[in-house]
Protein backbone atom coordinates (compact mmCIF):
# COMPACT_ATOMS: atom_id res chain seq x y z
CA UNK A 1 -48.51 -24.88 -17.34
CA UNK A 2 -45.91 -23.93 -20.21
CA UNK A 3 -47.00 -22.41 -22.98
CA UNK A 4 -45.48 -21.87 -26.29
CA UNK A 5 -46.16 -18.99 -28.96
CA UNK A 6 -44.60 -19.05 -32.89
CA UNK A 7 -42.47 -15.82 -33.38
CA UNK A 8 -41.95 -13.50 -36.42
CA UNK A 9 -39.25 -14.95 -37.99
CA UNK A 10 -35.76 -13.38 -37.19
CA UNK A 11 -34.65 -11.36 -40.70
CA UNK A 12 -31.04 -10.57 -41.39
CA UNK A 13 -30.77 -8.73 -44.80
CA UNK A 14 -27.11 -8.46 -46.50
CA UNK A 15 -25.38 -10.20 -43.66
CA UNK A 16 -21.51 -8.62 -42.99
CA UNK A 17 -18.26 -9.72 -43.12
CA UNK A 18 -17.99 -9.56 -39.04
CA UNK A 19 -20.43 -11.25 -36.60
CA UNK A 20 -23.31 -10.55 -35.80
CA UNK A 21 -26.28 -12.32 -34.27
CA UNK A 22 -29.31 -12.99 -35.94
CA UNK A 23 -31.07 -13.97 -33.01
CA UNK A 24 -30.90 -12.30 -29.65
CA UNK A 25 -31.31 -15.04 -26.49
CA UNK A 26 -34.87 -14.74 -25.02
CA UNK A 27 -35.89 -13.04 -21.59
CA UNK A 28 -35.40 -14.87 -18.75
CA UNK A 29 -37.42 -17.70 -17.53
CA UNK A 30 -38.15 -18.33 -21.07
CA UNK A 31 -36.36 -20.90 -24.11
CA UNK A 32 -36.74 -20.93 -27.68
CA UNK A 33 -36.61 -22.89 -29.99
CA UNK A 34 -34.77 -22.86 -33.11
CA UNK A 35 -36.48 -24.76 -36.27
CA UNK A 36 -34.18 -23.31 -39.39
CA UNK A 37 -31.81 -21.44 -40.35
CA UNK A 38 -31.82 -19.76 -44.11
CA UNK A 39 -28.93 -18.51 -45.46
CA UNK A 40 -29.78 -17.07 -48.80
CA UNK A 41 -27.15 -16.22 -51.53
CA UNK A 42 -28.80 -13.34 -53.59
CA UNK A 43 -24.84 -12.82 -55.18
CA UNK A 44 -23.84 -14.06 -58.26
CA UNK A 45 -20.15 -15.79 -56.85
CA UNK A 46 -20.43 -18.64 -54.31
CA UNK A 47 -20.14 -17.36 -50.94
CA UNK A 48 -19.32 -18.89 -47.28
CA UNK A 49 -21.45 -18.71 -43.99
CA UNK A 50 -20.75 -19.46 -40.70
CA UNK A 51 -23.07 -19.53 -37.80
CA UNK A 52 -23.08 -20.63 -33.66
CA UNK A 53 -24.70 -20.76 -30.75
CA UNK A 54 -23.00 -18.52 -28.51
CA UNK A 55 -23.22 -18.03 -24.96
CA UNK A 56 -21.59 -14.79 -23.94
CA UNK A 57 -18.20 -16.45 -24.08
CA UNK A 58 -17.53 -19.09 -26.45
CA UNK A 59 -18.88 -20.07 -30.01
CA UNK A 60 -20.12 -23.74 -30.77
CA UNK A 61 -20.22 -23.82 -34.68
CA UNK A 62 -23.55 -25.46 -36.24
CA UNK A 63 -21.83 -24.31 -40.08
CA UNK A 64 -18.43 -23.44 -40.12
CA UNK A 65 -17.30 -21.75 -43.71
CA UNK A 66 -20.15 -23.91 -45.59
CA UNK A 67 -20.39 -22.95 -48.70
CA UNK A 68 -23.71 -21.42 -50.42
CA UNK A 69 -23.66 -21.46 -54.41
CA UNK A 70 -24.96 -18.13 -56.46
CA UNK A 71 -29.16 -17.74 -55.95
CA UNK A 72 -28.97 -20.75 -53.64
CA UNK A 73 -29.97 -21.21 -50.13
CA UNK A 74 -28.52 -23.38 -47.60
CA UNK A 75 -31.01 -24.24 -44.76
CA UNK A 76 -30.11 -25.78 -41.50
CA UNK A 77 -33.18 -27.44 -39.52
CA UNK A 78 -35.65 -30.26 -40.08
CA UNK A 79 -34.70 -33.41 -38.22
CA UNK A 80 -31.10 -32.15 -38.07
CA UNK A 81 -31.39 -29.31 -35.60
CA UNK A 82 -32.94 -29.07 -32.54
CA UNK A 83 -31.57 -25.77 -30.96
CA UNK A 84 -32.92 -24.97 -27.41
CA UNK A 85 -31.54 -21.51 -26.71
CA UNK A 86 -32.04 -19.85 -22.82
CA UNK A 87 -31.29 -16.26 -21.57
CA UNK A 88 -28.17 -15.59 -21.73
CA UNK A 89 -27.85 -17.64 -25.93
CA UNK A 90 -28.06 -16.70 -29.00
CA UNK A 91 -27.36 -17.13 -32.90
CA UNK A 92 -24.65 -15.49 -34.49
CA UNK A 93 -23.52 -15.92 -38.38
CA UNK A 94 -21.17 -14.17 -40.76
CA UNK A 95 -20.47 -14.43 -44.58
CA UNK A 96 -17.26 -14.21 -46.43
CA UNK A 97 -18.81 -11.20 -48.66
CA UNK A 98 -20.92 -8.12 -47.60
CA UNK A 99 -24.59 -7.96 -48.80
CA UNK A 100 -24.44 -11.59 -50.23
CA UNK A 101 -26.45 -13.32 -48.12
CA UNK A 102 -29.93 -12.94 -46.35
CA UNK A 103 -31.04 -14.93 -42.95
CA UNK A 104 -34.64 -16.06 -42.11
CA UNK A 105 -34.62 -17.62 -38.43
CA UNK A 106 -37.81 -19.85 -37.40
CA UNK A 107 -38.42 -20.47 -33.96
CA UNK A 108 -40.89 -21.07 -31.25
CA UNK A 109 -40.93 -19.47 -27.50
CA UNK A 110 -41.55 -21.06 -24.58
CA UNK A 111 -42.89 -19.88 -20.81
């Protein structure tokens, strides 16, 4: 029988310039599932995020260079993503400026 249990969200606070993930793949046997995304622009200039789902290779974009405006937030989930990560996934993001932008990551696991 699978179960499923809500996590803490996933906090990134002043994202960098370089990548970094902002949510680690989950243990083996396991998936989770990605709800939203939150990038968070506590800057006053408009700043750029991207983010993927990367698989220990490659990158697949979900935002590539989208643009978040001064105290705004740009949130991808809702109908429009569905992200099923496995062992071996994860999330990564970066911004165009240092300490611009913060990243809340909702999700659900799965055994």
């Amino acid at each position: 029988m699978q179960t499923s249990q809500i996590q803490s969200p996933s906090l990134t606070s002043s994202l960098g310039t370089s990548v970094a993930t902002i949510l680690a793949g989950p243990p083996a046997s396991t998936y989770t599932a990605v709800s939203a995304i939150t990038f968070c622009n506590k800057s006053g200039s408009n700043c750029w995020v991207t983010c993927s789902i990367y698989n220990g290779t490659t990158d697949v974009y979900l935002a590539w260079q989208a643009t978040v405006a001064p105290g705004d937030t740009l949130v991808l989930g809702g109908v429009n993503l569905k992200v099923l990560l496995s062992n071996g996934f994860s999330l990564r993001a970066l911004a165009q400026t240092a300490a611009a932008i913060d990243v809340t990551v909702s999700s659900v696991q799965f055994t």
